[in-house]
PDB file of N, CA and C in Angstrom:
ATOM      1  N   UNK A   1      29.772  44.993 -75.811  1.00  0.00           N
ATOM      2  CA  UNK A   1      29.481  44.303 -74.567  1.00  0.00           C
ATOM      3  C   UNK A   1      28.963  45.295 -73.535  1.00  0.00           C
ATOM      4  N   UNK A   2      28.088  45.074 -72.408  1.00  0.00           N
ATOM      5  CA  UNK A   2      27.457  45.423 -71.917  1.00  0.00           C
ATOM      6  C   UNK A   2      28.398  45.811 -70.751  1.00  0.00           C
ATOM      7  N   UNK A   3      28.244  47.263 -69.887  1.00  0.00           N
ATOM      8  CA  UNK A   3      29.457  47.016 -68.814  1.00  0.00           C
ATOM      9  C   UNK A   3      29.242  46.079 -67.902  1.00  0.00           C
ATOM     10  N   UNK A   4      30.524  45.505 -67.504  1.00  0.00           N
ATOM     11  CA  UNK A   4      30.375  44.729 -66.127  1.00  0.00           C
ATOM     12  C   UNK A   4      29.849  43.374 -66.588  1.00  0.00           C
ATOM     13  N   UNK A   5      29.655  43.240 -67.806  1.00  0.00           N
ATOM     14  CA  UNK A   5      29.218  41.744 -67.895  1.00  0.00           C
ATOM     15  C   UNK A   5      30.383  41.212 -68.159  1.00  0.00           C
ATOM     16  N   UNK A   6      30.773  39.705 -67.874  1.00  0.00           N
ATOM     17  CA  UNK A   6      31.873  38.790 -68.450  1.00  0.00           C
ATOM     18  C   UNK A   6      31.780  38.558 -69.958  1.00  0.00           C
ATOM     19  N   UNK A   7      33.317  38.699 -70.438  1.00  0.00           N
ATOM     20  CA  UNK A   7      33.095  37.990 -71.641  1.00  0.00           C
ATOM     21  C   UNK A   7      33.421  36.991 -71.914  1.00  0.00           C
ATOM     22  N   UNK A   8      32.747  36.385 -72.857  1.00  0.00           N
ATOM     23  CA  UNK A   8      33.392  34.418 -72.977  1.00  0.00           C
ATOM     24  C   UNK A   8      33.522  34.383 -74.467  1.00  0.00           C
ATOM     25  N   UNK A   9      34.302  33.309 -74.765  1.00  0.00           N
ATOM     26  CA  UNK A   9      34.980  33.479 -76.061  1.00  0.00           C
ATOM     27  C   UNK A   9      34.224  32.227 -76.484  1.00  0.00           C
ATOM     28  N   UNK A  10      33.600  31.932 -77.706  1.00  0.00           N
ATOM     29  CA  UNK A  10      33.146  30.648 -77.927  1.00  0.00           C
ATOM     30  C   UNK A  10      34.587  29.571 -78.734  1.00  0.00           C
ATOM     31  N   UNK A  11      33.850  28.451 -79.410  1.00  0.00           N
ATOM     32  CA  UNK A  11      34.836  28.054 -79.770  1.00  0.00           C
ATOM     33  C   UNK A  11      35.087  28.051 -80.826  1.00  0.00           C
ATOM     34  N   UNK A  12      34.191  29.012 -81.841  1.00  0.00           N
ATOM     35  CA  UNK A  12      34.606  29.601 -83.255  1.00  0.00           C
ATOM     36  C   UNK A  12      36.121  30.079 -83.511  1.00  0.00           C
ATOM     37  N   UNK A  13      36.545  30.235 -82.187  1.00  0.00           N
ATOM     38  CA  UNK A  13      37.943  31.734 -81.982  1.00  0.00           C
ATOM     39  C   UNK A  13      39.260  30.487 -82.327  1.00  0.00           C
ATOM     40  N   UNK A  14      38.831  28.769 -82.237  1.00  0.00           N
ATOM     41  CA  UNK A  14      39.618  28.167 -82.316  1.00  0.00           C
ATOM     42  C   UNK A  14      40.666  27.903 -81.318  1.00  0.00           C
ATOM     43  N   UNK A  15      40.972  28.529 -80.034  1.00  0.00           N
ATOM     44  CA  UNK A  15      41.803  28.762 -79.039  1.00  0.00           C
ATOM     45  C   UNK A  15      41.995  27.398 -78.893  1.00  0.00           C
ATOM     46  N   UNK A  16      43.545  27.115 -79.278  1.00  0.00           N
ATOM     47  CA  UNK A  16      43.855  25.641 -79.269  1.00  0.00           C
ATOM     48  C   UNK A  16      45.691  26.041 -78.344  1.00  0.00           C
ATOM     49  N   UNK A  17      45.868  26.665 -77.517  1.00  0.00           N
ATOM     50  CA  UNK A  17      47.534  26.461 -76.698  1.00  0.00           C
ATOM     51  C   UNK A  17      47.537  27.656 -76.353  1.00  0.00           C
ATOM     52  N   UNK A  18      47.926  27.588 -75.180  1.00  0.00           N
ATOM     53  CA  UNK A  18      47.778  28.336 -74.019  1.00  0.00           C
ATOM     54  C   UNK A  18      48.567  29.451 -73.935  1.00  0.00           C
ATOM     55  N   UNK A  19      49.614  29.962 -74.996  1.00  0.00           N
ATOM     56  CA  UNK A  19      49.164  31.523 -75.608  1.00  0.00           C
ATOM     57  C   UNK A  19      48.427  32.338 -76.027  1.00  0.00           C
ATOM     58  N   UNK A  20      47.147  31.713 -76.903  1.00  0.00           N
ATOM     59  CA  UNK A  20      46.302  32.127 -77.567  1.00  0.00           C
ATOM     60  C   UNK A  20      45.393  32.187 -76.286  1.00  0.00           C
ATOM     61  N   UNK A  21      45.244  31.246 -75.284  1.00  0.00           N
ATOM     62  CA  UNK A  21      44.522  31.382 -74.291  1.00  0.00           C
ATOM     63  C   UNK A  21      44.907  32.796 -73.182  1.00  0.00           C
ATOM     64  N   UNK A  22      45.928  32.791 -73.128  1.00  0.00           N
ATOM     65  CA  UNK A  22      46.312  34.366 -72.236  1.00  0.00           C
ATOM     66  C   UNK A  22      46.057  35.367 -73.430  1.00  0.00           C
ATOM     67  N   UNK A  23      46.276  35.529 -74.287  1.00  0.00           N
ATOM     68  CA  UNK A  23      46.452  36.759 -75.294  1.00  0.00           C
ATOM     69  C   UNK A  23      44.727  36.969 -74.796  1.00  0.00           C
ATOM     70  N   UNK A  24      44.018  36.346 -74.859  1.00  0.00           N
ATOM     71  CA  UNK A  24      42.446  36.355 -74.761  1.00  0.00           C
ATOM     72  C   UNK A  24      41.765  37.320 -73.452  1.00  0.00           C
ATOM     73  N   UNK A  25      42.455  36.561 -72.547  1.00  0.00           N
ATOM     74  CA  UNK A  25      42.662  36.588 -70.969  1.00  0.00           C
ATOM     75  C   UNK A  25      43.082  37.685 -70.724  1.00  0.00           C
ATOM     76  N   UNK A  26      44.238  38.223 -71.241  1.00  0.00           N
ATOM     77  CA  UNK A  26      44.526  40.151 -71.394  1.00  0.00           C
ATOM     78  C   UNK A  26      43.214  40.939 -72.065  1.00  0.00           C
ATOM     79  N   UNK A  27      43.100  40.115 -73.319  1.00  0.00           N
ATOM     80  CA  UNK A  27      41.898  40.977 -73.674  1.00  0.00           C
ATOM     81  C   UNK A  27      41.018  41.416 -73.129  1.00  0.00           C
ATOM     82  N   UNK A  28      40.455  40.676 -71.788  1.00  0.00           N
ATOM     83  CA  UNK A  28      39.170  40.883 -71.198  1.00  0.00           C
ATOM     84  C   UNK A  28      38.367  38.869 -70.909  1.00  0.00           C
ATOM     85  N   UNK A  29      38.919  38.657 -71.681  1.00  0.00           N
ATOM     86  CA  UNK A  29      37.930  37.108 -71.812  1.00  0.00           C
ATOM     87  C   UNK A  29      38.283  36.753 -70.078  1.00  0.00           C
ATOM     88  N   UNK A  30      37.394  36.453 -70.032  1.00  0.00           N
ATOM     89  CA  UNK A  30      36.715  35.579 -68.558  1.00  0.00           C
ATOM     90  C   UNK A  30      36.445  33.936 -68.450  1.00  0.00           C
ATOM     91  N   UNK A  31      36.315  33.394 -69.640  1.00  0.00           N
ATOM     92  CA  UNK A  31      35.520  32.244 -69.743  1.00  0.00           C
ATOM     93  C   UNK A  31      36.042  32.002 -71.186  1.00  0.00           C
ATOM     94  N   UNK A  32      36.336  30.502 -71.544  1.00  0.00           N
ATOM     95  CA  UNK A  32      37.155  30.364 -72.901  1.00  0.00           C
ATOM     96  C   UNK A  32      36.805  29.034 -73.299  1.00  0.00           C
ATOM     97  N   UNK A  33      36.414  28.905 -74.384  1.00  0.00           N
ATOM     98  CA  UNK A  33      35.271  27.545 -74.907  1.00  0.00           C
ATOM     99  C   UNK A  33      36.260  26.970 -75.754  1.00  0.00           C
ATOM    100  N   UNK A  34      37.105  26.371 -75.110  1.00  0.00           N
ATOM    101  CA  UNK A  34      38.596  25.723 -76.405  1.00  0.00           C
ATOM    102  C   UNK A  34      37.688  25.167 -77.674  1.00  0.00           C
ATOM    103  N   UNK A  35      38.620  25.000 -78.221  1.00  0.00           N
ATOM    104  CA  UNK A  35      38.368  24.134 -79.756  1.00  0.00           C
ATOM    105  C   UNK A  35      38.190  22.808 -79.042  1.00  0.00           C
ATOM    106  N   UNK A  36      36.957  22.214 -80.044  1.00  0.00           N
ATOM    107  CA  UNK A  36      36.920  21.124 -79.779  1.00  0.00           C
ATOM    108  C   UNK A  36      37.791  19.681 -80.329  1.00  0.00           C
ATOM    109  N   UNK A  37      38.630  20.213 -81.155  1.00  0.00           N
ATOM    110  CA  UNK A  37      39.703  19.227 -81.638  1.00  0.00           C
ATOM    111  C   UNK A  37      40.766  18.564 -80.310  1.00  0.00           C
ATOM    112  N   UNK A  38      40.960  19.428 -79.591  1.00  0.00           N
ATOM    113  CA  UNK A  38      41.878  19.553 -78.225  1.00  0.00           C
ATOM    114  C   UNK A  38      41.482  17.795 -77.465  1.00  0.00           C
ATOM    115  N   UNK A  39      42.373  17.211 -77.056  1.00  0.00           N
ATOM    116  CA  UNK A  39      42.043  15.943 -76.439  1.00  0.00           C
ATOM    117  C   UNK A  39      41.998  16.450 -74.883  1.00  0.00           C
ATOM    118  N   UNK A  40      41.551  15.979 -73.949  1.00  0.00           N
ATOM    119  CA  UNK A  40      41.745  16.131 -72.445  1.00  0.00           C
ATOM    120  C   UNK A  40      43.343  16.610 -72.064  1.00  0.00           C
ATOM    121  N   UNK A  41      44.246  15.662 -72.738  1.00  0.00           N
ATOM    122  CA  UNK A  41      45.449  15.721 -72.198  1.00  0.00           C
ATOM    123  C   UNK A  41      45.977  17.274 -72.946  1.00  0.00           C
ATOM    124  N   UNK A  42      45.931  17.392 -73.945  1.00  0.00           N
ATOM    125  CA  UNK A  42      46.403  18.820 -74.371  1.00  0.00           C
ATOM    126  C   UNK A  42      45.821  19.919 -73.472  1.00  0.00           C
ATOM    127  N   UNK A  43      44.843  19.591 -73.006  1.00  0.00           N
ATOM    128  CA  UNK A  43      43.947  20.952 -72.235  1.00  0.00           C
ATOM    129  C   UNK A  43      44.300  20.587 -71.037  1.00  0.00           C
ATOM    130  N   UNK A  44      44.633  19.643 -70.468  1.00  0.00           N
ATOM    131  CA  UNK A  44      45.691  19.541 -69.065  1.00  0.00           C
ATOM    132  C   UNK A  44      46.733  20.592 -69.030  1.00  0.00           C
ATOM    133  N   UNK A  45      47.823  19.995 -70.363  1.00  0.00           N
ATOM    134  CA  UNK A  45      48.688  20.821 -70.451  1.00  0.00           C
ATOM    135  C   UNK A  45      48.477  22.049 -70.573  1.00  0.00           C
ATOM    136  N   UNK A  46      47.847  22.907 -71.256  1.00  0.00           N
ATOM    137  CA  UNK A  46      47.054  24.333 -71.516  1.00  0.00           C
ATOM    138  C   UNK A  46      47.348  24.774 -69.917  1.00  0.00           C
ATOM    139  N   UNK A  47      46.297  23.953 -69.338  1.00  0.00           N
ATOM    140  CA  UNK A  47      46.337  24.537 -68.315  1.00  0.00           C
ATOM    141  C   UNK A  47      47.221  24.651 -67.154  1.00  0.00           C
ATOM    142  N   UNK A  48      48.171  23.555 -67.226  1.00  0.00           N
ATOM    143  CA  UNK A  48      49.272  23.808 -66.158  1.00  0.00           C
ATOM    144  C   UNK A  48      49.995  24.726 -67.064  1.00  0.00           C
ATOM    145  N   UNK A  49      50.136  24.860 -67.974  1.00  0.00           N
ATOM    146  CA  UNK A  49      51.296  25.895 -68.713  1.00  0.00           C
ATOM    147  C   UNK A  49      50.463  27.494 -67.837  1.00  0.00           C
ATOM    148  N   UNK A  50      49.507  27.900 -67.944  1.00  0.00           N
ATOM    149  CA  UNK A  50      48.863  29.201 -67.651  1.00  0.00           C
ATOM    150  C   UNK A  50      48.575  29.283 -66.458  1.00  0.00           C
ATOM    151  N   UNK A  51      49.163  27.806 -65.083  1.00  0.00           N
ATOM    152  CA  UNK A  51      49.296  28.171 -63.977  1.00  0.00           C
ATOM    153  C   UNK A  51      50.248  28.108 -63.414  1.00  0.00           C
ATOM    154  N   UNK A  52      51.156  27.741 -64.407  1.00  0.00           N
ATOM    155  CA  UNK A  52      53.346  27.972 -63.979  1.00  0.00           C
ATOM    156  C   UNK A  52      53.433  29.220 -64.239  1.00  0.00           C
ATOM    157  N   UNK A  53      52.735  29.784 -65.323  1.00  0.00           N
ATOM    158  CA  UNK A  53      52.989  31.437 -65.848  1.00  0.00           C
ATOM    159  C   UNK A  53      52.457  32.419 -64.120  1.00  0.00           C
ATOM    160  N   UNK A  54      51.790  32.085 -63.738  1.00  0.00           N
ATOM    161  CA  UNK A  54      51.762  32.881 -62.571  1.00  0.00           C
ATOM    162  C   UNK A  54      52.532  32.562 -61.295  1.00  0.00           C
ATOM    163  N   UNK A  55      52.844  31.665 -61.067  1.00  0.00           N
ATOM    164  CA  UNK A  55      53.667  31.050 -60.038  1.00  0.00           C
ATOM    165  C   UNK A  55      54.813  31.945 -59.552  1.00  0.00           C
ATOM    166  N   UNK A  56      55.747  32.447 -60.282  1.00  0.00           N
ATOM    167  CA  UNK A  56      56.816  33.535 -60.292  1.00  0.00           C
ATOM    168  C   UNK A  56      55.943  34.936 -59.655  1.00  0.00           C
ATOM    169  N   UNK A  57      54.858  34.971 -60.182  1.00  0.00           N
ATOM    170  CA  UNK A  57      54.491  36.384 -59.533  1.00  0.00           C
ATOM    171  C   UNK A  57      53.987  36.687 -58.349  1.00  0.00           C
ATOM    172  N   UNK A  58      52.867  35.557 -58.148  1.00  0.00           N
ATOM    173  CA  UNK A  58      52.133  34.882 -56.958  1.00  0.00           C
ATOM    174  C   UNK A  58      53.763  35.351 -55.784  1.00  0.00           C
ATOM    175  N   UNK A  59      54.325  34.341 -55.606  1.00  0.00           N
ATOM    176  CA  UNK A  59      55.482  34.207 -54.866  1.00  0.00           C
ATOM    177  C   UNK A  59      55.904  35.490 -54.787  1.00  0.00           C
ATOM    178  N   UNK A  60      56.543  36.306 -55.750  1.00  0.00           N
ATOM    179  CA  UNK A  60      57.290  37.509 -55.483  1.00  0.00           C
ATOM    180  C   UNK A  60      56.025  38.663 -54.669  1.00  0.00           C
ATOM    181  N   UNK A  61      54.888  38.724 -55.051  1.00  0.00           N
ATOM    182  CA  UNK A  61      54.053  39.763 -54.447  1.00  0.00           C
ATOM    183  C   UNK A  61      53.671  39.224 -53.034  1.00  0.00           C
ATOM    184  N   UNK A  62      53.418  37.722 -52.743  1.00  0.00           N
ATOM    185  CA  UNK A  62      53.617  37.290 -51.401  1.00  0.00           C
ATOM    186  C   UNK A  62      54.522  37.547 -50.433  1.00  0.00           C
ATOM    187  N   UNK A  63      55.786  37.854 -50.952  1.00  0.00           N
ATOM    188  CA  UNK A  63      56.699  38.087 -50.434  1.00  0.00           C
ATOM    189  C   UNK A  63      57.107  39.367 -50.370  1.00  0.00           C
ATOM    190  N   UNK A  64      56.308  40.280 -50.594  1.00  0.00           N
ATOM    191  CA  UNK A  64      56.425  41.810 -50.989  1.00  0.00           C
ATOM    192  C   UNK A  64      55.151  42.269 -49.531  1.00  0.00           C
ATOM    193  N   UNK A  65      54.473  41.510 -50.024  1.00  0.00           N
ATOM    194  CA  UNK A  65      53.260  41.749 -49.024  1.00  0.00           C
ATOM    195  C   UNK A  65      53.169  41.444 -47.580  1.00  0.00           C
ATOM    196  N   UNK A  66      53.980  40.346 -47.251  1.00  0.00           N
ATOM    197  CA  UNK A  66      53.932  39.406 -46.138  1.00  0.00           C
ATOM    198  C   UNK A  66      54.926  39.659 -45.593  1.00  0.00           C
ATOM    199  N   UNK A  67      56.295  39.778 -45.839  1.00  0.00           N
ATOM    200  CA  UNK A  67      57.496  39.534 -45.643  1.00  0.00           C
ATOM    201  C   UNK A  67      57.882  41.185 -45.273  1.00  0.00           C
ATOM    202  N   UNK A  68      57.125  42.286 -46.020  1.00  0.00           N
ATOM    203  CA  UNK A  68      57.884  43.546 -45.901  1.00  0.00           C
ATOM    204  C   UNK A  68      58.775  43.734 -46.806  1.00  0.00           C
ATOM    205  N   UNK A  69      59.406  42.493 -48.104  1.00  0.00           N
ATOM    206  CA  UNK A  69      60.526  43.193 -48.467  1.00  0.00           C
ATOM    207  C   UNK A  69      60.719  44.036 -49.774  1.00  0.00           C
ATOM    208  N   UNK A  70      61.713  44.149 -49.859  1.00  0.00           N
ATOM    209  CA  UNK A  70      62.175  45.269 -51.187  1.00  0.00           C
ATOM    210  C   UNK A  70      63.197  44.837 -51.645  1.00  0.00           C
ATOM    211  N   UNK A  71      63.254  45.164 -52.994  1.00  0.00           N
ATOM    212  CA  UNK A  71      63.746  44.581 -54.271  1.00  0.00           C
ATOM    213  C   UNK A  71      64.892  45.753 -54.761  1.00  0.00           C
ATOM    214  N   UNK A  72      66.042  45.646 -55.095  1.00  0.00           N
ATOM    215  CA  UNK A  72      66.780  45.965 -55.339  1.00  0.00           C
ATOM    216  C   UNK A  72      66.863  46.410 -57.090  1.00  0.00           C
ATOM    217  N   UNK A  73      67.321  47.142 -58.077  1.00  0.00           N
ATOM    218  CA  UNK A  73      66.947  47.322 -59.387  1.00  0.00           C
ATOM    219  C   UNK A  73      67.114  45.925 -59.846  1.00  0.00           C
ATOM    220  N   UNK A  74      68.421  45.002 -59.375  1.00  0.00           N
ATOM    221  CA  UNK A  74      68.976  43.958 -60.043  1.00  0.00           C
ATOM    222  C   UNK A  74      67.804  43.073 -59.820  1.00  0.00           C
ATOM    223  N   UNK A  75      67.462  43.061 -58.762  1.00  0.00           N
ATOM    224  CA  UNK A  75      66.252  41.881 -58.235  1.00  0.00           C
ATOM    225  C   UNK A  75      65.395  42.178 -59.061  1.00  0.00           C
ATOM    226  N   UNK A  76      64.837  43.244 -59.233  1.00  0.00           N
ATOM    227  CA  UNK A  76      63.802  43.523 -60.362  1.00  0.00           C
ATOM    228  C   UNK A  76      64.323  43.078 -61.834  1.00  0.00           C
ATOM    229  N   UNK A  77      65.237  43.796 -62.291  1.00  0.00           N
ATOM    230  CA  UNK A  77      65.573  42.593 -63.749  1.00  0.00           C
ATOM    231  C   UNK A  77      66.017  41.667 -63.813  1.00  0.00           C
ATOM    232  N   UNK A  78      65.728  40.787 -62.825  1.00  0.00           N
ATOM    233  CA  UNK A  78      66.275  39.279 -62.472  1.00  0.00           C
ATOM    234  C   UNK A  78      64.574  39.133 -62.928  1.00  0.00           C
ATOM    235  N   UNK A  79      63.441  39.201 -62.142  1.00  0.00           N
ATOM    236  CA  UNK A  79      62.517  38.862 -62.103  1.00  0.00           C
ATOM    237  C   UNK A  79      61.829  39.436 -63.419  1.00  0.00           C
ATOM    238  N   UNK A  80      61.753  40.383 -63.966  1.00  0.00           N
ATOM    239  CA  UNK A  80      61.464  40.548 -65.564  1.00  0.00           C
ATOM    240  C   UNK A  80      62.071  39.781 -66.282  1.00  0.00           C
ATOM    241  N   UNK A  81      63.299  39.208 -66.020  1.00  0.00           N
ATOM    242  CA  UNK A  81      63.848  38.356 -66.976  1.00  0.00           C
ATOM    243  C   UNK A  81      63.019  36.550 -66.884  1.00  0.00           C
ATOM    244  N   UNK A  82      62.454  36.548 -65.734  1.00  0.00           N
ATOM    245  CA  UNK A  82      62.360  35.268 -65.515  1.00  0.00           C
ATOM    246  C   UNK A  82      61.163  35.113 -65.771  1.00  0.00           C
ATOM    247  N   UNK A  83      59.999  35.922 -65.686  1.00  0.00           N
ATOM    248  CA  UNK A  83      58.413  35.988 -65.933  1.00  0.00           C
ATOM    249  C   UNK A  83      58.997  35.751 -68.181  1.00  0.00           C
ATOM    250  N   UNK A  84      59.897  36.898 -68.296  1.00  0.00           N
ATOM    251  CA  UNK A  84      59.883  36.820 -69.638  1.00  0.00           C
ATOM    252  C   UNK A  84      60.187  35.393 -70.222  1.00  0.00           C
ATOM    253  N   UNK A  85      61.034  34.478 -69.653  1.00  0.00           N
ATOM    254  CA  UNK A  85      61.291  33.250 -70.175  1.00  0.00           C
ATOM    255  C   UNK A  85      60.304  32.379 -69.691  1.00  0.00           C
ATOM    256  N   UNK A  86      59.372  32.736 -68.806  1.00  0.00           N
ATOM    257  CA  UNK A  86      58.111  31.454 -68.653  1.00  0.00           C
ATOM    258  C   UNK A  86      57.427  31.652 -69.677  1.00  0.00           C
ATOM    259  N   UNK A  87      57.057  33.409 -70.159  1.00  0.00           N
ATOM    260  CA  UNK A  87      56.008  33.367 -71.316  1.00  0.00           C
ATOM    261  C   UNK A  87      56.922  32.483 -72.730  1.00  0.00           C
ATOM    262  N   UNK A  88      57.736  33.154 -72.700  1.00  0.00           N
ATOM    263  CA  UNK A  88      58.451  32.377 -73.900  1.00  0.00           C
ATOM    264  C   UNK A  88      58.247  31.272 -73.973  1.00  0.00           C
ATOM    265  N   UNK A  89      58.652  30.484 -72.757  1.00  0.00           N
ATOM    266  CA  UNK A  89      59.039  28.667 -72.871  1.00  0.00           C
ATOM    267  C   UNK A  89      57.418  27.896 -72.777  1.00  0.00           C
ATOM    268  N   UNK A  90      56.223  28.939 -72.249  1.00  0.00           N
ATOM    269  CA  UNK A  90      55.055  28.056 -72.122  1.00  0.00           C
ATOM    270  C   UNK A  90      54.499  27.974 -73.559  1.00  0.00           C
ATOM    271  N   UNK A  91      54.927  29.226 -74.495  1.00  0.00           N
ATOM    272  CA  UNK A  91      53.995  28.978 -76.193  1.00  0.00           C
ATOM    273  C   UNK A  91      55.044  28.234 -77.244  1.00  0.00           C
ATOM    274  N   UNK A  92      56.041  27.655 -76.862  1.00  0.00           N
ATOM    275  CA  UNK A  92      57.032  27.247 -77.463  1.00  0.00           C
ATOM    276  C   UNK A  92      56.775  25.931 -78.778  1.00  0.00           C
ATOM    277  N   UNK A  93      56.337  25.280 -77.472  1.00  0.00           N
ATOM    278  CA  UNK A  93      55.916  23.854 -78.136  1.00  0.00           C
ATOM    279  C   UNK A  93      54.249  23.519 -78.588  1.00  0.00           C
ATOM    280  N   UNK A  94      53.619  24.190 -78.905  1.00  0.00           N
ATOM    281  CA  UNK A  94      52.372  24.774 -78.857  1.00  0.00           C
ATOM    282  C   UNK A  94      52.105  25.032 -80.136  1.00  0.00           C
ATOM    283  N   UNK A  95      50.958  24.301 -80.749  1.00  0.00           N
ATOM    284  CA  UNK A  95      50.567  24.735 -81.864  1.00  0.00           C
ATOM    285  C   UNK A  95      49.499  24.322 -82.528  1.00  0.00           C
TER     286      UNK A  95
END
């Protein structure tokens, strides 16, 4: 790939649940051409699942940023623990 260009994933890659859709999304992918088997309503879900996954972080860096505050060690593995059970619980039922 060329630098600085976006990459987009076609829909050869099969990306059918919204793990496979972040694993992508780390990779670099920008743009993601689901499988076309997927009905509307599954790709609803896809997508609120991969915008609850940020919700926890959104909030805590808002509040880091805005607020002035600071996090205690416990507060911090409170919040690793809780990002860790959204990834868990969003690829769960998914397949």
């Amino acid at each position: 790939a060329a630098p600085g260009m976006p990459i987009h994933l076609s829909t050869q890659m099969s990306t059918m649940n919204a793990t496979a859709a972040r694993f992508w999304h780390e990779a670099g992918v920008r743009r993601i051409v689901l499988s076309r088997e997927l009905s509307l309503e599954r790709i609803r879900a896809m997508r609120a699942a991969l915008l609850n996954t940020a919700e926890p972080v959104t909030a805590t860096i808002a509040t880091v940023l805005w607020l002035k505050t600071s996090f205690t060690a416990a507060e911090l593995i409170g919040f690793a623990l809780i990002l860790a059970m959204v990834f868990l619980t969003t690829g769960e039922d998914e397949g």
